[in-house]
Protein backbone atom coordinates (compact mmCIF):
# COMPACT_ATOMS: atom_id res chain seq x y z
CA UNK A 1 0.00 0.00 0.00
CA UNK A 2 0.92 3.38 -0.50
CA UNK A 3 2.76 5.75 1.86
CA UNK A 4 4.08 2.83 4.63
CA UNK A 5 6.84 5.45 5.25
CA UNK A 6 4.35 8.63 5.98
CA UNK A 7 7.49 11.09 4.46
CA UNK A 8 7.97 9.38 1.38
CA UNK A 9 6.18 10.18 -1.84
CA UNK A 10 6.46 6.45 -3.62
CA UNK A 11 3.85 7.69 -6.29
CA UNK A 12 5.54 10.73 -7.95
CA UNK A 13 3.22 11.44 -11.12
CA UNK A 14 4.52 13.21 -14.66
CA UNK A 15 2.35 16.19 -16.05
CA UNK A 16 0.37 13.87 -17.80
CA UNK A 17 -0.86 10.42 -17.17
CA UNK A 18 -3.64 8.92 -19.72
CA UNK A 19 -5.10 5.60 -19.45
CA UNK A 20 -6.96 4.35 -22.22
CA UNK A 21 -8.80 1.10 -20.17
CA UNK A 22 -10.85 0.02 -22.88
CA UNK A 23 -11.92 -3.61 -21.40
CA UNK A 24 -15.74 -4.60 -22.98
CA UNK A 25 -18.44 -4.49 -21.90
CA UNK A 26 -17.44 -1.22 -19.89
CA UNK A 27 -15.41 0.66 -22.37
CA UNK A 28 -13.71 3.03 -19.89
CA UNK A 29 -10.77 6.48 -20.49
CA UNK A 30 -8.77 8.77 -17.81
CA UNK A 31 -6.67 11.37 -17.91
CA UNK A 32 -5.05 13.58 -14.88
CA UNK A 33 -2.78 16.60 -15.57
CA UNK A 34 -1.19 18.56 -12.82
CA UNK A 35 -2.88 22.02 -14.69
CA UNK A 36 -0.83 25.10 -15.45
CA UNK A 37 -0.63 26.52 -11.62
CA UNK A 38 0.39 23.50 -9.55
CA UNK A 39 3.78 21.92 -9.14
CA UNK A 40 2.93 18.34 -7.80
CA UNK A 41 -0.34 16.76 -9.12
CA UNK A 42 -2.53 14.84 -6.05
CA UNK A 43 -4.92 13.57 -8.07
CA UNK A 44 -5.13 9.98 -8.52
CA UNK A 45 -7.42 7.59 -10.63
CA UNK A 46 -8.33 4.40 -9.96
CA UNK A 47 -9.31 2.63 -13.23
CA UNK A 48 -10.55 -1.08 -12.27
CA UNK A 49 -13.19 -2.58 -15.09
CA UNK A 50 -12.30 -5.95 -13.92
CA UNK A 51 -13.49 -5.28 -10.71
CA UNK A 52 -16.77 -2.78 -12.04
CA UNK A 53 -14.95 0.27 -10.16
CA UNK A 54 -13.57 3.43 -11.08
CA UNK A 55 -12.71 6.51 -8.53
CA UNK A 56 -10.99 10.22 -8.37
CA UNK A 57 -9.49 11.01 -5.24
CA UNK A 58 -8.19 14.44 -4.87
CA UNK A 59 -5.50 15.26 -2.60
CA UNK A 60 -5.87 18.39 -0.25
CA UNK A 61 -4.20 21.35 -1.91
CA UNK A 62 -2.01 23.21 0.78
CA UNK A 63 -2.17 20.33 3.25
CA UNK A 64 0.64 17.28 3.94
CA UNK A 65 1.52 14.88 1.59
CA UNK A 66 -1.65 15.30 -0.51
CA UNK A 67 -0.44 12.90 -3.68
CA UNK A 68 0.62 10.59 -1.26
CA UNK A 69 -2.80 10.50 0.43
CA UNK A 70 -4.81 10.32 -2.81
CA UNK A 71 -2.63 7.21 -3.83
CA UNK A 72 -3.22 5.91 -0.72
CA UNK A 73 -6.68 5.43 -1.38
CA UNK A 74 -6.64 4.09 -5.20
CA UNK A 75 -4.10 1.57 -3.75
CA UNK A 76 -5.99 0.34 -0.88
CA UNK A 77 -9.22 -0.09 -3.35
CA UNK A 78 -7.27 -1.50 -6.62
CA UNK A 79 -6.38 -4.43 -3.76
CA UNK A 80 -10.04 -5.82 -3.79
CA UNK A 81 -10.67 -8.87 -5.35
CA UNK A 82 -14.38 -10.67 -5.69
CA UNK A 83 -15.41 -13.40 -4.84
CA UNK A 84 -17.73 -15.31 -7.60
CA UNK A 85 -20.90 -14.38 -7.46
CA UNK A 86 -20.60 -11.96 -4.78
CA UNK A 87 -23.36 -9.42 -3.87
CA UNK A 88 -22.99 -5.56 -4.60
CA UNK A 89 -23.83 -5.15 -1.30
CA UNK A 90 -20.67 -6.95 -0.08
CA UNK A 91 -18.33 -5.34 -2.47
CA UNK A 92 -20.14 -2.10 -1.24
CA UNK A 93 -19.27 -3.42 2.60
CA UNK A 94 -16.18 -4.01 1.52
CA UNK A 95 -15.21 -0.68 -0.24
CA UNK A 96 -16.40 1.31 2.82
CA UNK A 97 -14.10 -1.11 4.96
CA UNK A 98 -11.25 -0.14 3.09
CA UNK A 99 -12.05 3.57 2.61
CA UNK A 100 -12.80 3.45 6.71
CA UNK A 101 -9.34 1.94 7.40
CA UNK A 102 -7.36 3.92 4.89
CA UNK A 103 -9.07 7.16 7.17
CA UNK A 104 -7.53 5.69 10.28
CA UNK A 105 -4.18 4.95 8.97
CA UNK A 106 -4.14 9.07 7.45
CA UNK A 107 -4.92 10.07 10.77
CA UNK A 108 -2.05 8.18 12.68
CA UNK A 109 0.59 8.85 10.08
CA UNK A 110 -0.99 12.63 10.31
CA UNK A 111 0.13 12.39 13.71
CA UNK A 112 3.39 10.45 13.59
CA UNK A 113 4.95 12.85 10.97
CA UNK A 114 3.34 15.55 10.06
CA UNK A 115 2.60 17.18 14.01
CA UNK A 116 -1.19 16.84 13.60
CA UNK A 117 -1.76 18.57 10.22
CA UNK A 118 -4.43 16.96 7.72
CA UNK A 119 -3.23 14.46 5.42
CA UNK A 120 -6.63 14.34 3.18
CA UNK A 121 -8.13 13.39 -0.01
CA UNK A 122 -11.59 13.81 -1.12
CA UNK A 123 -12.71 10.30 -3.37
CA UNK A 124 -15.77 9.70 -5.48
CA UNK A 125 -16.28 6.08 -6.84
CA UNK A 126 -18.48 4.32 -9.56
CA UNK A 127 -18.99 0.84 -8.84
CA UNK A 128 -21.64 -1.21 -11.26
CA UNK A 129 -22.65 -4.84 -11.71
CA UNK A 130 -25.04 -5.23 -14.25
CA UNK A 131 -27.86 -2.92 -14.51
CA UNK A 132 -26.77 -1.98 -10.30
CA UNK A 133 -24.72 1.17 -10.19
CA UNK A 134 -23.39 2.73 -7.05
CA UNK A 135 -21.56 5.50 -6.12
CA UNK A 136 -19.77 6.14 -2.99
CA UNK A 137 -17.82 9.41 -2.02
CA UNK A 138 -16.64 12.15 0.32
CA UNK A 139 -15.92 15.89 -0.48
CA UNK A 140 -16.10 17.84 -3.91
CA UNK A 141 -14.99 15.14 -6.60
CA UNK A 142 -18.40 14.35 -8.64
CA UNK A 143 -20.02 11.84 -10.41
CA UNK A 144 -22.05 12.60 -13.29
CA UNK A 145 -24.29 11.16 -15.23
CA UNK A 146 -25.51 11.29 -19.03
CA UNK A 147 -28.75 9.79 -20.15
CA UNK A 148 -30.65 10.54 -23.08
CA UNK A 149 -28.72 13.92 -24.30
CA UNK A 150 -28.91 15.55 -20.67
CA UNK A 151 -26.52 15.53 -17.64
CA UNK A 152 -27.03 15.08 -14.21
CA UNK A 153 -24.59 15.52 -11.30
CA UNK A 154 -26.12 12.06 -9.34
CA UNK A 155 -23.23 12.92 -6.10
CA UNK A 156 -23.66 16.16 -3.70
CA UNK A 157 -20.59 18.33 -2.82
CA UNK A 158 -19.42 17.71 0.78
CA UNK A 159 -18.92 21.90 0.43
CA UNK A 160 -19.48 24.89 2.69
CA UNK A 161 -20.58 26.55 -0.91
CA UNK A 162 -22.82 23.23 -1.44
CA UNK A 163 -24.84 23.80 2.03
CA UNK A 164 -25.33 27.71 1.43
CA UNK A 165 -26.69 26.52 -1.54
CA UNK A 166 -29.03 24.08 0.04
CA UNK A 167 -30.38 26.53 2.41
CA UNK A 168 -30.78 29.33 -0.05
CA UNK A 169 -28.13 31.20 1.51
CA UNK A 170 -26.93 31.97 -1.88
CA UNK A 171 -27.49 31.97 -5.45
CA UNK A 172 -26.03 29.26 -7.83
CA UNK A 173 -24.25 32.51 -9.52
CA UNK A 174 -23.08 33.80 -6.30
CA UNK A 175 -21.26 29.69 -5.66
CA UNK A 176 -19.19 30.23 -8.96
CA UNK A 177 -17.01 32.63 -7.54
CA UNK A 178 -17.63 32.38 -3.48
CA UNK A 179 -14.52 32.82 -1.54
CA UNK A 180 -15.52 29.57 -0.04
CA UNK A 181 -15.65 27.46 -3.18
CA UNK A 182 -12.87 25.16 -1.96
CA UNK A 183 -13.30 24.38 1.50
CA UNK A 184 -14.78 21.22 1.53
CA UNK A 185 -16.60 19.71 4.45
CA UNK A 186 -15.72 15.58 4.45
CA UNK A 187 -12.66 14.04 3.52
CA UNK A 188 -10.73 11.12 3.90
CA UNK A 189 -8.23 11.56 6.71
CA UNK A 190 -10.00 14.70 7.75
CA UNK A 191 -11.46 13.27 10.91
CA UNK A 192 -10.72 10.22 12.91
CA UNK A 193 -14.74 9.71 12.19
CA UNK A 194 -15.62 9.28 8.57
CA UNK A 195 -18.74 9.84 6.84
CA UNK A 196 -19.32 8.49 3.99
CA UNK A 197 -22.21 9.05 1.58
CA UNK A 198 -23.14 5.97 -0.23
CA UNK A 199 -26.05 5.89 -3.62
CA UNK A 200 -27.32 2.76 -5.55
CA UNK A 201 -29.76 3.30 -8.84
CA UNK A 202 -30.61 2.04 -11.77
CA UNK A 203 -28.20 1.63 -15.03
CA UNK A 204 -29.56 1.64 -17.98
CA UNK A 205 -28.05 0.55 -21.72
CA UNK A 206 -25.68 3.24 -23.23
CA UNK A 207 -25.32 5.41 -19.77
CA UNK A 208 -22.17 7.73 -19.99
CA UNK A 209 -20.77 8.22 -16.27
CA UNK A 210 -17.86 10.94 -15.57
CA UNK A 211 -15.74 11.02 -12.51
CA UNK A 212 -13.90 13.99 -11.94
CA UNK A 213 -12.04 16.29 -9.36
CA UNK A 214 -12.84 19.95 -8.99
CA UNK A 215 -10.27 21.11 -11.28
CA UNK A 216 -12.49 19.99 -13.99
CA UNK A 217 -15.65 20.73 -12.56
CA UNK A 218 -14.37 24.82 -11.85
CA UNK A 219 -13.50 25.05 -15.21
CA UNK A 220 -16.36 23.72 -17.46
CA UNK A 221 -19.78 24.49 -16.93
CA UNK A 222 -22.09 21.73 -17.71
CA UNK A 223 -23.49 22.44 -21.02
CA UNK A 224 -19.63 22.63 -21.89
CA UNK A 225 -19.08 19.30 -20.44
CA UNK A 226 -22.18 17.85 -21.83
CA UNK A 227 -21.03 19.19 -25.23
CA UNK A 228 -17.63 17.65 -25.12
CA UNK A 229 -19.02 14.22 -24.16
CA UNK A 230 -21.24 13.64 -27.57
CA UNK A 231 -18.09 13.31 -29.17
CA UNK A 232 -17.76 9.97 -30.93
CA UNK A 233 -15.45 8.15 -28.68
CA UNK A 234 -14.48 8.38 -24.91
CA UNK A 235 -10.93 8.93 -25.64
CA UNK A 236 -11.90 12.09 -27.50
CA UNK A 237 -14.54 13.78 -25.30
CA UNK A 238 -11.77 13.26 -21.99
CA UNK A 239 -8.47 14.92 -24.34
CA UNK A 240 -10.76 18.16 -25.36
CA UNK A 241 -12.34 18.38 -21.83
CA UNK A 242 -8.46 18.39 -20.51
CA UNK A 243 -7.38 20.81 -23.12
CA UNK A 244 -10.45 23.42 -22.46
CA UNK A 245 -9.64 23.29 -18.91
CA UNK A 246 -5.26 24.28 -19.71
CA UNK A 247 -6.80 26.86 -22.05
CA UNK A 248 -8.80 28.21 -19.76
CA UNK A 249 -6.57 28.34 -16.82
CA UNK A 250 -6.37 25.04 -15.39
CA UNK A 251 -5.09 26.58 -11.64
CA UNK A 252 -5.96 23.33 -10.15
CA UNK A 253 -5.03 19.84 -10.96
CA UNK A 254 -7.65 18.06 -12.71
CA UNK A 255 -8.86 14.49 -13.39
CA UNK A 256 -11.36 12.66 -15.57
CA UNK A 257 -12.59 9.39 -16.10
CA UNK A 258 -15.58 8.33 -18.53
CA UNK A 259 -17.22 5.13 -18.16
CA UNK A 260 -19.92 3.85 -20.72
CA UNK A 261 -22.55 0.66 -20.17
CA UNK A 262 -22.74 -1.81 -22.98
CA UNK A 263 -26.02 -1.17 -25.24
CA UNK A 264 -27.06 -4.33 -23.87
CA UNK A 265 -26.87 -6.16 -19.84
CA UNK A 266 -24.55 -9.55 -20.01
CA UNK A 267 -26.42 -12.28 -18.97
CA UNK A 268 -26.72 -13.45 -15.36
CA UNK A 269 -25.39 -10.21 -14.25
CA UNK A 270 -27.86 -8.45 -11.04
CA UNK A 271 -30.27 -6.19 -12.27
């Protein structure tokens, strides 16, 4: 697992890391870039079709060891292995077990080197079985979805921004450029007490699914987003999405991952 030392960064990371994770029936592409402001990139994707799961965890700008953190996390989860036949509600037990103890392990090595300051990352995760989709996060990374030509964030920001919003404290325009934006409410490693916020729906046949950090989600508005994902393949809509954001600033580091269901459910899979 990541970070057994607590000083040492074992995961350094060059300005630009694609994955193209093809693997049918869950034709799958990522990208992370560090942007055009930051000098170490803490973003980190976790890319798992053989398992169903695919996450963004963002490392906390400004904190300790942030890229070590983040890595932390995609190792801890790219460990699972299923057993045959095995429930989504298990592998969802199982995630949260490992997200729970990767929490505890931030905190003591928080402790052990870093004199008590945070050593976070905020994580969003897909995880799908059939026509069973879940997603499971903490903090600002999101999880969209795209279904029949429109998008729809399906996570909520764990944001100070995000509850202003929620009790009409302030307009959707005034959240775009609050002062507050960034300061994000749950994270792993955070707290020695972790909340997690757990959803399970419905997948249906072509359903689009982008995971991203908030370096994306800053830059690109949602019709923007929406606009760059009707390209004709995966690999295209996640380069141009990358190269709006480095046009258009890019001050944060900034991840993406886009997942697509078959047209049609594989047989004997839960649905």
């Amino acid at each position: 697992m990541a970070g057994q030392s607590g000083l040492k960064k074992k995961f350094p990371k060059d300005d630009t890391v694609s994955r193209n994770l093809g693997v049918l029936p869950w034709p799958s592409y990522a990208k992370t870039h560090r942007g055009n402001v930051r000098k170490v990139n803490e973003d980190s994707l976790l890319c798992a079709p053989e398992l169903g799961l695919w996450g963004v965890a963002d490392g906390m700008g400004g904190h300790e060891a942030g890229d070590v953190a983040s890595q932390m996390v995609v190792e801890c989860l790219a460990q699972l292995n299923w057993r045959e036949g095995q429930a989504i509600t298990e592998k969802i037990d199982l995630i949260e077990d490992r997200l729970l103890a990767a929490n505890d392990r931030m905190c003591a090595l928080s402790k052990q080197h870093h004199q008590g300051k945070t050593m976070g990352t905020t994580v969003v995760l897909l995880l799908v079985e059939g026509s069973v989709g879940c997603c499971l996060w903490a903090g600002d990374s999101r999880l969209y979805r795209i279904r029949d030509g429109a998008l729809q964030q399906v996570s909520e920001d764990h944001s100070q921004v995000a509850e202003l919003l929620l009790r009409g404290q302030i307009t959707e325009q005034q959240a775009i450029n609050h002062p507050n934006r960034n300061v994000i409410t749950r994270a792993i490693g955070a707290s020695e007490r972790l909340s997690l916020d757990v959803m399970v729906f419905e997948v249906l046949p072509k359903d689009t699914f982008l995971l991203c950090s908030d370096g994306l989600s800053n830059e690109l508005s949602a019709e923007q987003i929406l606009t760059h994902l009707k390209q004709d393949s995966l690999q295209l809509s996640v380069e141009q999405m990358v190269a709006r954001c480095l046009d258009g600033g890019a001050r944060d580091n900034l991840s993406v991952v886009v997942v697509q269901a078959p047209g049609e459910h594989a047989d004997g899979l839960a649905g």
